[in-house]
C-alpha atoms as a PDB file:
ATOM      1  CA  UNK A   1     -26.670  -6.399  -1.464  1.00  0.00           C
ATOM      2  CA  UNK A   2     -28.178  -3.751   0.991  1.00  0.00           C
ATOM      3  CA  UNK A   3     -26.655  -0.900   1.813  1.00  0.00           C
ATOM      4  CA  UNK A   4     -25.822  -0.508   5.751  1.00  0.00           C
ATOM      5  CA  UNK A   5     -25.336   3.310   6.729  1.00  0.00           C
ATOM      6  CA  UNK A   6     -21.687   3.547   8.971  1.00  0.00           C
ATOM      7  CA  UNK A   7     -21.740   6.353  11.274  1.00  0.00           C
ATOM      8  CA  UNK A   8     -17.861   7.439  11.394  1.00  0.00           C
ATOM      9  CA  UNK A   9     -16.212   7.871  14.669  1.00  0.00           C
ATOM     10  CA  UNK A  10     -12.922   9.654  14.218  1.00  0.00           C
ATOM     11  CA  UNK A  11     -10.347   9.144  16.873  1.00  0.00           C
ATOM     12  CA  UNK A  12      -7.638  11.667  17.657  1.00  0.00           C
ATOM     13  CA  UNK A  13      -5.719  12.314  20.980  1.00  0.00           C
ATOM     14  CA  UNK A  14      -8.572  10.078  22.731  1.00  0.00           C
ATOM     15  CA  UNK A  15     -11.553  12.052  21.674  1.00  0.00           C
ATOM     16  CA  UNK A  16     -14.175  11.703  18.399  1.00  0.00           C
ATOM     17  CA  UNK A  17     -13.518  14.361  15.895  1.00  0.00           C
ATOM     18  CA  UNK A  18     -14.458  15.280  12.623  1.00  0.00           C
ATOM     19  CA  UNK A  19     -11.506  16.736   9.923  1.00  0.00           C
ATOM     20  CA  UNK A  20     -12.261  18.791   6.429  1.00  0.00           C
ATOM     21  CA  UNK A  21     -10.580  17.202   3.923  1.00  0.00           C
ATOM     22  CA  UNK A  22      -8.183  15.630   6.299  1.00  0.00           C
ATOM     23  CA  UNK A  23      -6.919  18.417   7.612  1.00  0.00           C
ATOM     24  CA  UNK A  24      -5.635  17.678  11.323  1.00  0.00           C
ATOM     25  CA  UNK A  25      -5.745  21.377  11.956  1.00  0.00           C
ATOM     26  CA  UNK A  26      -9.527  21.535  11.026  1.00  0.00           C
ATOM     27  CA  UNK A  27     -10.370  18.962  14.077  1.00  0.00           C
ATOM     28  CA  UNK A  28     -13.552  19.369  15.496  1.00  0.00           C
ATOM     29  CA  UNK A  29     -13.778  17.440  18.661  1.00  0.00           C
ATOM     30  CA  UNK A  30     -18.057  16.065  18.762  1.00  0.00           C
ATOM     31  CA  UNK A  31     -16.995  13.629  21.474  1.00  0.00           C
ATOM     32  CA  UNK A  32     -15.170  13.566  24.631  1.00  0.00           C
ATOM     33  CA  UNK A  33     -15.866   9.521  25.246  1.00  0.00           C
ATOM     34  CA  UNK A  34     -15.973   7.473  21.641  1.00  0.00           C
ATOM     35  CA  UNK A  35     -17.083   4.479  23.320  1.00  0.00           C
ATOM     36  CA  UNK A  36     -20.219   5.818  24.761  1.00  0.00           C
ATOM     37  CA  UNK A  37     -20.329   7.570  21.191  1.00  0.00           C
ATOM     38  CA  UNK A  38     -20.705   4.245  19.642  1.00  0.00           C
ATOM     39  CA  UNK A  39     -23.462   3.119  22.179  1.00  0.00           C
ATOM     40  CA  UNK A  40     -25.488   5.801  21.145  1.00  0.00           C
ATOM     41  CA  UNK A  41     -25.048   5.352  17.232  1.00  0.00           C
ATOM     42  CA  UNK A  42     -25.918   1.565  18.324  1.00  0.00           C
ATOM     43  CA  UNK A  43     -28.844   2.665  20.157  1.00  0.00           C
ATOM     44  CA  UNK A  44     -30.299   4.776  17.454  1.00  0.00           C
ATOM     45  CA  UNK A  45     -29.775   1.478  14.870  1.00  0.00           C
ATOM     46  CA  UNK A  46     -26.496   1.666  13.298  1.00  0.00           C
ATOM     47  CA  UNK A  47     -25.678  -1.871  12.086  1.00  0.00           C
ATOM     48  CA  UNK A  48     -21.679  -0.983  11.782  1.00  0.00           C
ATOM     49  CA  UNK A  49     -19.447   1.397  12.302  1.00  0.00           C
ATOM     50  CA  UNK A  50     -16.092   3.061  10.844  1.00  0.00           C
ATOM     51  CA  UNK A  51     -13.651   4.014  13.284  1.00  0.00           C
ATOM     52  CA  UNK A  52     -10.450   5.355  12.061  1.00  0.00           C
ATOM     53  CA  UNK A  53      -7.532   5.803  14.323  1.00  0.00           C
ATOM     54  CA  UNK A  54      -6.066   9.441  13.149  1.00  0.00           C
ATOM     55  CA  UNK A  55      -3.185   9.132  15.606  1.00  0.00           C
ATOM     56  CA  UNK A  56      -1.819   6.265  14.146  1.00  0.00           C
ATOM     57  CA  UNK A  57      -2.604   7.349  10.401  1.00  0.00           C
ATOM     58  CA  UNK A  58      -0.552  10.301  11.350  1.00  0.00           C
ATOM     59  CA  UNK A  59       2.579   8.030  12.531  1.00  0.00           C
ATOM     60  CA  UNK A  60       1.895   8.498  16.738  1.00  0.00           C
ATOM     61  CA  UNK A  61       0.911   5.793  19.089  1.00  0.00           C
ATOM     62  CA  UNK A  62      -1.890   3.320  17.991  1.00  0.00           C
ATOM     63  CA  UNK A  63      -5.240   3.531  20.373  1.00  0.00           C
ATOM     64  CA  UNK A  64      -5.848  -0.187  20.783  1.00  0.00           C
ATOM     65  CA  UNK A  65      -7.452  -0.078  24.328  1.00  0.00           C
ATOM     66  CA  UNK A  66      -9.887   2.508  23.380  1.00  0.00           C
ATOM     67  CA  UNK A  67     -10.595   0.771  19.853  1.00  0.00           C
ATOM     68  CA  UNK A  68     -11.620  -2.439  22.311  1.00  0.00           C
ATOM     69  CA  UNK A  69     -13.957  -0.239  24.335  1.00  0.00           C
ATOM     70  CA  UNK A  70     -15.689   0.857  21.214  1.00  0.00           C
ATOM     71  CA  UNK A  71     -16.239  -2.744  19.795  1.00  0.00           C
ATOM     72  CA  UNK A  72     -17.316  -3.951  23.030  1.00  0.00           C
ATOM     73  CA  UNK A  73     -19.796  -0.648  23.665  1.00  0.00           C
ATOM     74  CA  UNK A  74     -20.757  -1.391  19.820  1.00  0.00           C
ATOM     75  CA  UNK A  75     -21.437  -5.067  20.300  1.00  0.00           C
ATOM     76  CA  UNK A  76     -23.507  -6.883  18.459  1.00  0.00           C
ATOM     77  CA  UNK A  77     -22.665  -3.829  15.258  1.00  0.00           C
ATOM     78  CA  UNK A  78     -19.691  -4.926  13.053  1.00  0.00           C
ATOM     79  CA  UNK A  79     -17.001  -2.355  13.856  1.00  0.00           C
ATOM     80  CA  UNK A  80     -14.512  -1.843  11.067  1.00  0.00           C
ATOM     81  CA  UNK A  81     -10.913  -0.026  11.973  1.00  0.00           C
ATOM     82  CA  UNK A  82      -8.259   1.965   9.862  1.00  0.00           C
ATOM     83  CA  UNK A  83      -5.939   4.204  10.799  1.00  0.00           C
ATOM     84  CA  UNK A  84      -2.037   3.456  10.607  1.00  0.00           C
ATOM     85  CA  UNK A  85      -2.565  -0.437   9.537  1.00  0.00           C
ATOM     86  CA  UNK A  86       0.644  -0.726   7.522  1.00  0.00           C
ATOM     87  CA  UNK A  87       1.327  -4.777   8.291  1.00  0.00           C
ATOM     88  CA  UNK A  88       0.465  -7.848   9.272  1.00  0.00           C
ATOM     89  CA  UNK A  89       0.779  -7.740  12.667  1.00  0.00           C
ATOM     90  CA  UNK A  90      -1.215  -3.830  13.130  1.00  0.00           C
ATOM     91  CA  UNK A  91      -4.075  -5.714  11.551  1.00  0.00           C
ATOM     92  CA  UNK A  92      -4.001  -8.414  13.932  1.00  0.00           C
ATOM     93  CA  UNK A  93      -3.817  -6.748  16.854  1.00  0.00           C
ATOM     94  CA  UNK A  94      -6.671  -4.260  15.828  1.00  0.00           C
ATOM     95  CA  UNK A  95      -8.771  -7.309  14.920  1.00  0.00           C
ATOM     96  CA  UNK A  96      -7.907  -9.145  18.323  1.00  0.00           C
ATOM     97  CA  UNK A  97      -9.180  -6.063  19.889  1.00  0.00           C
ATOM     98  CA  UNK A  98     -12.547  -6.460  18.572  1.00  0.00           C
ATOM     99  CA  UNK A  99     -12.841  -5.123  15.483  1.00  0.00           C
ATOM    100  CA  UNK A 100     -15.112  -6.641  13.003  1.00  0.00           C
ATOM    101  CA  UNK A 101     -13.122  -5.677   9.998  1.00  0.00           C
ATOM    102  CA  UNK A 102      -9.365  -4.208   9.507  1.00  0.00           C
ATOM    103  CA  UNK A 103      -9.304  -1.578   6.891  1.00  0.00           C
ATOM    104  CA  UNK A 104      -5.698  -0.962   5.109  1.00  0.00           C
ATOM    105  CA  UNK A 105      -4.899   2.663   3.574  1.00  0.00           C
ATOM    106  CA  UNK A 106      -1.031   2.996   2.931  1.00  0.00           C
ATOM    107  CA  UNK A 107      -0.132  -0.378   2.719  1.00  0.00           C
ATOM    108  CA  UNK A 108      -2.883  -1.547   0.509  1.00  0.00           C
ATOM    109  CA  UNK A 109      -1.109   1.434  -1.735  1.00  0.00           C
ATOM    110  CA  UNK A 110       2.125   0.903  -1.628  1.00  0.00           C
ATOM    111  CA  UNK A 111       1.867  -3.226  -1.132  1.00  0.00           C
ATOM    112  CA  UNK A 112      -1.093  -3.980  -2.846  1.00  0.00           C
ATOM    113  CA  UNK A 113       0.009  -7.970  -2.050  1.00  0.00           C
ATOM    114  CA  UNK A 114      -0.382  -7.269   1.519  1.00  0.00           C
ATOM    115  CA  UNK A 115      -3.480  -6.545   1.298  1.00  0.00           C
ATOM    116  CA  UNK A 116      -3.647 -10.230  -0.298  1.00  0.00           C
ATOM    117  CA  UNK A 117      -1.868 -11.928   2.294  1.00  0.00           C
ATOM    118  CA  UNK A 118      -4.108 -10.160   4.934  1.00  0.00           C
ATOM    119  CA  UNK A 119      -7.120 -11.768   3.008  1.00  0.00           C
ATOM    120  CA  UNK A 120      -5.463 -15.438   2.928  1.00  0.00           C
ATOM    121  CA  UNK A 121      -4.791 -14.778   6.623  1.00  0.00           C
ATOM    122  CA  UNK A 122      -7.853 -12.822   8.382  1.00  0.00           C
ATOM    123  CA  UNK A 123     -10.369 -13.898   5.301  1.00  0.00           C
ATOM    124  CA  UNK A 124     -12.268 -12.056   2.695  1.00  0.00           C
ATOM    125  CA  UNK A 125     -15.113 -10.600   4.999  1.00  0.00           C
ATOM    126  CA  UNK A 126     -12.307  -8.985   7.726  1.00  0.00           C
ATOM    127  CA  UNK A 127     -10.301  -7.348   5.056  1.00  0.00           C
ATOM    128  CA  UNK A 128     -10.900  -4.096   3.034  1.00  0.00           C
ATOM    129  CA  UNK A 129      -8.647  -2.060   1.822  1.00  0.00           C
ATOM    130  CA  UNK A 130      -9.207   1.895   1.304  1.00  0.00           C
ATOM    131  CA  UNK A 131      -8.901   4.113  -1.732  1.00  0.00           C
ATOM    132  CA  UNK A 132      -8.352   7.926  -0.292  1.00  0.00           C
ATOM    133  CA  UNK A 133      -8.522   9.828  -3.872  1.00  0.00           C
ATOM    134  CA  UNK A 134      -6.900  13.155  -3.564  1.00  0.00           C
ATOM    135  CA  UNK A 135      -6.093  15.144  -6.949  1.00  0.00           C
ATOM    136  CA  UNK A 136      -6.686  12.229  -9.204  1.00  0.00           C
ATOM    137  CA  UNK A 137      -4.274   9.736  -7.119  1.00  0.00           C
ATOM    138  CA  UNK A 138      -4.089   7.076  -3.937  1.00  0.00           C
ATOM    139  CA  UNK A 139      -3.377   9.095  -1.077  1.00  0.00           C
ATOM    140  CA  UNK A 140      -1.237   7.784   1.794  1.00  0.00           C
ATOM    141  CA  UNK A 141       0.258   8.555   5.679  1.00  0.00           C
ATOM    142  CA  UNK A 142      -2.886  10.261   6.445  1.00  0.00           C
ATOM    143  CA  UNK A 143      -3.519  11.861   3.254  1.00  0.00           C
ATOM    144  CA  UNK A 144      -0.429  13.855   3.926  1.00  0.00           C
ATOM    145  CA  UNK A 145       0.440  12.447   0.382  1.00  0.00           C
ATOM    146  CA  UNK A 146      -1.082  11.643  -2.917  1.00  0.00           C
ATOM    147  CA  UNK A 147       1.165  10.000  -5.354  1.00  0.00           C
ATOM    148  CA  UNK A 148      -0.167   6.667  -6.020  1.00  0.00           C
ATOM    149  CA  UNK A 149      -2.123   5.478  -8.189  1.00  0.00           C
ATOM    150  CA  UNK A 150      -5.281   5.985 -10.161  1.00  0.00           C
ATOM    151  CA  UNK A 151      -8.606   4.957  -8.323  1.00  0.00           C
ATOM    152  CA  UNK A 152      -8.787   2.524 -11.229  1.00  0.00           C
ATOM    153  CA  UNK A 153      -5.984   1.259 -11.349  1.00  0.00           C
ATOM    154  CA  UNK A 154      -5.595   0.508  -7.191  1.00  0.00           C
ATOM    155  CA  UNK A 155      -9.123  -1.346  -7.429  1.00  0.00           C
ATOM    156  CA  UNK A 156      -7.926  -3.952 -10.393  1.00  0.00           C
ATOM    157  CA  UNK A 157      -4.809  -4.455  -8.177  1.00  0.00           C
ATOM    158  CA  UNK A 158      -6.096  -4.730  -4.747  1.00  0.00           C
ATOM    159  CA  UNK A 159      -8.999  -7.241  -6.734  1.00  0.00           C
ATOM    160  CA  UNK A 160      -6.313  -9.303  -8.026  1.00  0.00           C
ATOM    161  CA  UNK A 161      -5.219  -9.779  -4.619  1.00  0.00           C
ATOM    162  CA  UNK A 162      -8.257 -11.047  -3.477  1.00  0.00           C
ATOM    163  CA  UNK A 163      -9.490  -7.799  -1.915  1.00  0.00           C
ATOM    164  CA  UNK A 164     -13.912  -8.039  -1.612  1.00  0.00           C
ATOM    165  CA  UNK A 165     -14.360  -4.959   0.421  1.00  0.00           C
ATOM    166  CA  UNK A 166     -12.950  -1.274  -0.698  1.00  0.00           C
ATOM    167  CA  UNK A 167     -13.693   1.635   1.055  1.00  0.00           C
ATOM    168  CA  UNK A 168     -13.855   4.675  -1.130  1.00  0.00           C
ATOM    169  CA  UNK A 169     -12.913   8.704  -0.279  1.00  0.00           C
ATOM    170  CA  UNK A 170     -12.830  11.670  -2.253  1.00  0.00           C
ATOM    171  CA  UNK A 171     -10.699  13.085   0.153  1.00  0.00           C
ATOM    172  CA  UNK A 172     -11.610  16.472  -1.443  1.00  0.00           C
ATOM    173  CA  UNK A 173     -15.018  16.313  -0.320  1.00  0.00           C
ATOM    174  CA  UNK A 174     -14.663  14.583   3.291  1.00  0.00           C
ATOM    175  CA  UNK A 175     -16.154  16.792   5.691  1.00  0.00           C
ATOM    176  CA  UNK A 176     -17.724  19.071   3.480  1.00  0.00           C
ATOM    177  CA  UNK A 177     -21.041  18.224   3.378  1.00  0.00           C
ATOM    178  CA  UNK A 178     -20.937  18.150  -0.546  1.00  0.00           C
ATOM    179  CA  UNK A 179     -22.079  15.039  -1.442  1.00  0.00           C
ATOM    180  CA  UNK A 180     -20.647  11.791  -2.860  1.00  0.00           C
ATOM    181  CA  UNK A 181     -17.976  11.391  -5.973  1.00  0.00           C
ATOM    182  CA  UNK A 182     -20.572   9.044  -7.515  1.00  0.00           C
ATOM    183  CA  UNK A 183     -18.490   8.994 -10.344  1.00  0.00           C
ATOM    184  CA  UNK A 184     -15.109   8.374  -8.958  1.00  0.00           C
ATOM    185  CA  UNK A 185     -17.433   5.783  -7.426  1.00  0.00           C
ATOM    186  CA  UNK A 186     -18.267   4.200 -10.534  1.00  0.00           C
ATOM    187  CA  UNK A 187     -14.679   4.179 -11.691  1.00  0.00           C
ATOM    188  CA  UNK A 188     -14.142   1.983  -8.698  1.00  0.00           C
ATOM    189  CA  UNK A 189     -17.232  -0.291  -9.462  1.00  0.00           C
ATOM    190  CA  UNK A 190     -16.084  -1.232 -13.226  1.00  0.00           C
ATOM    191  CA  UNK A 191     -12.438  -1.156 -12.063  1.00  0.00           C
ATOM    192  CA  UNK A 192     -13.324  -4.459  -9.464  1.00  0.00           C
ATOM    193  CA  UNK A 193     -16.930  -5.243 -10.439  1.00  0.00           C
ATOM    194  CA  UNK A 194     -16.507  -8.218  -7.938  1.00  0.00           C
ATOM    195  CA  UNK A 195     -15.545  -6.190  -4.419  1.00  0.00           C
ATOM    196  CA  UNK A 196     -18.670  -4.469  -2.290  1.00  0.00           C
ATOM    197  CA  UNK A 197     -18.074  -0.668  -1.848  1.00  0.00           C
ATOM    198  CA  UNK A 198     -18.285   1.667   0.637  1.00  0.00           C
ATOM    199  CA  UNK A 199     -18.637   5.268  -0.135  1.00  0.00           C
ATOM    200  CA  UNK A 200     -17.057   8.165   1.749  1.00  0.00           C
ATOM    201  CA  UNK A 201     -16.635  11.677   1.637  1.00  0.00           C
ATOM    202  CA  UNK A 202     -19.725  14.486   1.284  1.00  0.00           C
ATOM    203  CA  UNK A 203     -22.478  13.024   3.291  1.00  0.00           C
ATOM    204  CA  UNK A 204     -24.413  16.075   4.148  1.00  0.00           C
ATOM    205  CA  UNK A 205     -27.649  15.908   3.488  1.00  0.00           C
ATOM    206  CA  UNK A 206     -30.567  12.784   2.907  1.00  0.00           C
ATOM    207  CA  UNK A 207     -30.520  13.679  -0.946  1.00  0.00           C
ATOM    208  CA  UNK A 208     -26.695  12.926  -1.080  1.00  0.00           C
ATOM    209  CA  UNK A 209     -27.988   9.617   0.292  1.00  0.00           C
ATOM    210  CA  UNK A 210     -30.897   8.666  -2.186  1.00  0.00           C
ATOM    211  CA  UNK A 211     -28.553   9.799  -4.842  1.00  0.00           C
ATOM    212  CA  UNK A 212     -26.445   7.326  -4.012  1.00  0.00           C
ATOM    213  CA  UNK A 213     -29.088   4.650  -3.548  1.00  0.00           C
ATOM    214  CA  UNK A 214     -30.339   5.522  -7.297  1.00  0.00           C
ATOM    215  CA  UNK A 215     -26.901   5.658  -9.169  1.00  0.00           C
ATOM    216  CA  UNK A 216     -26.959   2.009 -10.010  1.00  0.00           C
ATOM    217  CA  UNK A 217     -23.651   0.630  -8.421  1.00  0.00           C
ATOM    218  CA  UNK A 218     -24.090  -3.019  -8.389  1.00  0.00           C
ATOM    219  CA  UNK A 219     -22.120  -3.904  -5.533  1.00  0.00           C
ATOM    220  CA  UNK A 220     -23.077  -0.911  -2.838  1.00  0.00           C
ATOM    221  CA  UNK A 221     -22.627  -1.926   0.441  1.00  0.00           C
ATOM    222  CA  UNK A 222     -23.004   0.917   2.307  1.00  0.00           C
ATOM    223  CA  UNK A 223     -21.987   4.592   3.075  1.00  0.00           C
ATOM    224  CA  UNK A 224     -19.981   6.204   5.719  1.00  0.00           C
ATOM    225  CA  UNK A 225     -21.731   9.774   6.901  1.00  0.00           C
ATOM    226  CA  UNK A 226     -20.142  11.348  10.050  1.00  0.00           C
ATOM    227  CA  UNK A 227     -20.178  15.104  10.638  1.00  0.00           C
ATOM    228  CA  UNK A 228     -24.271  15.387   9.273  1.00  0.00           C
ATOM    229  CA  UNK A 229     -25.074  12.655  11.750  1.00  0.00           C
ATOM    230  CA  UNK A 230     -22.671  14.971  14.908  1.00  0.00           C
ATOM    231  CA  UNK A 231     -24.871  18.137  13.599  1.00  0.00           C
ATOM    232  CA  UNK A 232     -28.125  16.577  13.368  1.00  0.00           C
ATOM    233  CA  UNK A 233     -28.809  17.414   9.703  1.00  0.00           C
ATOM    234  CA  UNK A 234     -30.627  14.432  10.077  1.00  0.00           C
ATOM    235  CA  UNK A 235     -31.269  10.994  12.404  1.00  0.00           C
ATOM    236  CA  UNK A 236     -28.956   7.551  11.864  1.00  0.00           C
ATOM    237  CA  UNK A 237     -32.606   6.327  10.883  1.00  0.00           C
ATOM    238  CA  UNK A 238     -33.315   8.390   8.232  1.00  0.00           C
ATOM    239  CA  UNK A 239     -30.118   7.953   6.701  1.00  0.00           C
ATOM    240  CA  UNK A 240     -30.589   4.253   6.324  1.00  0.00           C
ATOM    241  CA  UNK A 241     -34.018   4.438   4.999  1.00  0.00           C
ATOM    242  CA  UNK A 242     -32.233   7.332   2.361  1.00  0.00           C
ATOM    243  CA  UNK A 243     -29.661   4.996   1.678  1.00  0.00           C
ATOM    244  CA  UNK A 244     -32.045   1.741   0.958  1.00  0.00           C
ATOM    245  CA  UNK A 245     -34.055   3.779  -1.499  1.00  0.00           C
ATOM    246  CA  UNK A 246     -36.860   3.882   1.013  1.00  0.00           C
ATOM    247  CA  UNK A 247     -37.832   7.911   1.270  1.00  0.00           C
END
């Protein structure tokens, strides 16, 4: 499997921001126009993206028509979408308007079957399911909340389910430039050995990056790095050559 680099676009109250640890009162607004944001990271070789609609992970109004001018500005890069996609029908309307793949936080939490029947429904490649960790437990509603379950024990689950994609936060590091939990990481790997992982939280510099690359997870698909790409700490390029073990 080879690791694709996803440059995160953040959406909140139409614009691309950038949180610290989730905080919505730490927004940092990098973009006035998200689609055109997504051009650029296409432009300068992103293969995918990860957009994640704050509004709705925060309980307000889902951005649909803006989440269709991003997959169209994106086209041909897989765009993958969470953010407040708590049923059956959120994920189908956020895949109907154009994203690649539908990412499920809460509900993949609380209904860990959901995330199942989303799989039988959409299929195995447009499903994932997220694991925020946030003081040793599944966070949910925005990481407003963290009293689910152990990173562990939501990857077995959501695997039994037929889950193949999980998208994995430290929420204590996201936005801080830190680096990667490589070993809440891990946990995640041996917990469903089967399910290609995407890490999150910490990107900040191209070390964090070939650290990754050389920590022998089996199933890495890739790595979500937002605010270092927004502050140039370095190009989209570099990161993907970090990330493939290739400098």
């Amino acid at each position: 499997m080879n690791p694709v680099l996803y440059p995160a676009i953040d959406l909140l109250e139409g614009r691309a921001v950038r949180l610290h640890q989730g905080e919505r009162r730490t927004a940092k607004v990098y973009a006035d126009d998200p689609a055109a944001q997504a051009r650029a990271f296409v432009q300068e070789g992103a293969q995918a993206l990860h957009v994640v609609d704050l509004d709705a992970a925060f309980g307000e109004r889902r951005q649909l028509r803006l989440i269709e001018r991003i997959a169209k500005a994106a086209a041909p890069a897989l765009v993958q979408v969470g953010g407040g996609v708590r049923d059956l029908d959120s994920a189908e309307d956020t895949l109907a308007a154009g994203a690649s793949r539908v990412v499920l936080g809460t509900a993949a939490v609380e209904k860990p079957g959901l995330a199942g029947m989303a799989v039988a429904r959409f299929g195995a490649e447009r499903v994932a399911a997220g694991i925020d960790i946030k003081d040793g437990r599944a966070a949910t509603r925005g990481w407003t909340e963290a009293r689910g379950p152990t990173a562990a024990e939501l990857a077995s689950e959501l695997a039994s389910h037929g889950v193949r994609w999980l998208v994995v936060t430290a929420v204590s590091r996201d936005g801080t430039l830190e680096g990667f939990d490589v070993a809440l990481l891990r946990e995640v790997a041996e917990a469903a050995p089967d399910a290609g992982i995407v890490a999150s939280g910490g990107a900040g510099e191209l070390a964090h990056l070939r650290v990754l690359a050389s920590s022998g997870l089996p199933r890495l698909a890739g790595a979500i790095a937002g605010t270092a790409l927004y502050e140039r700490r370095f190009t989209l390029r570099e990161a993907q050559a970090a990330l493939e073990g290739l400098c």
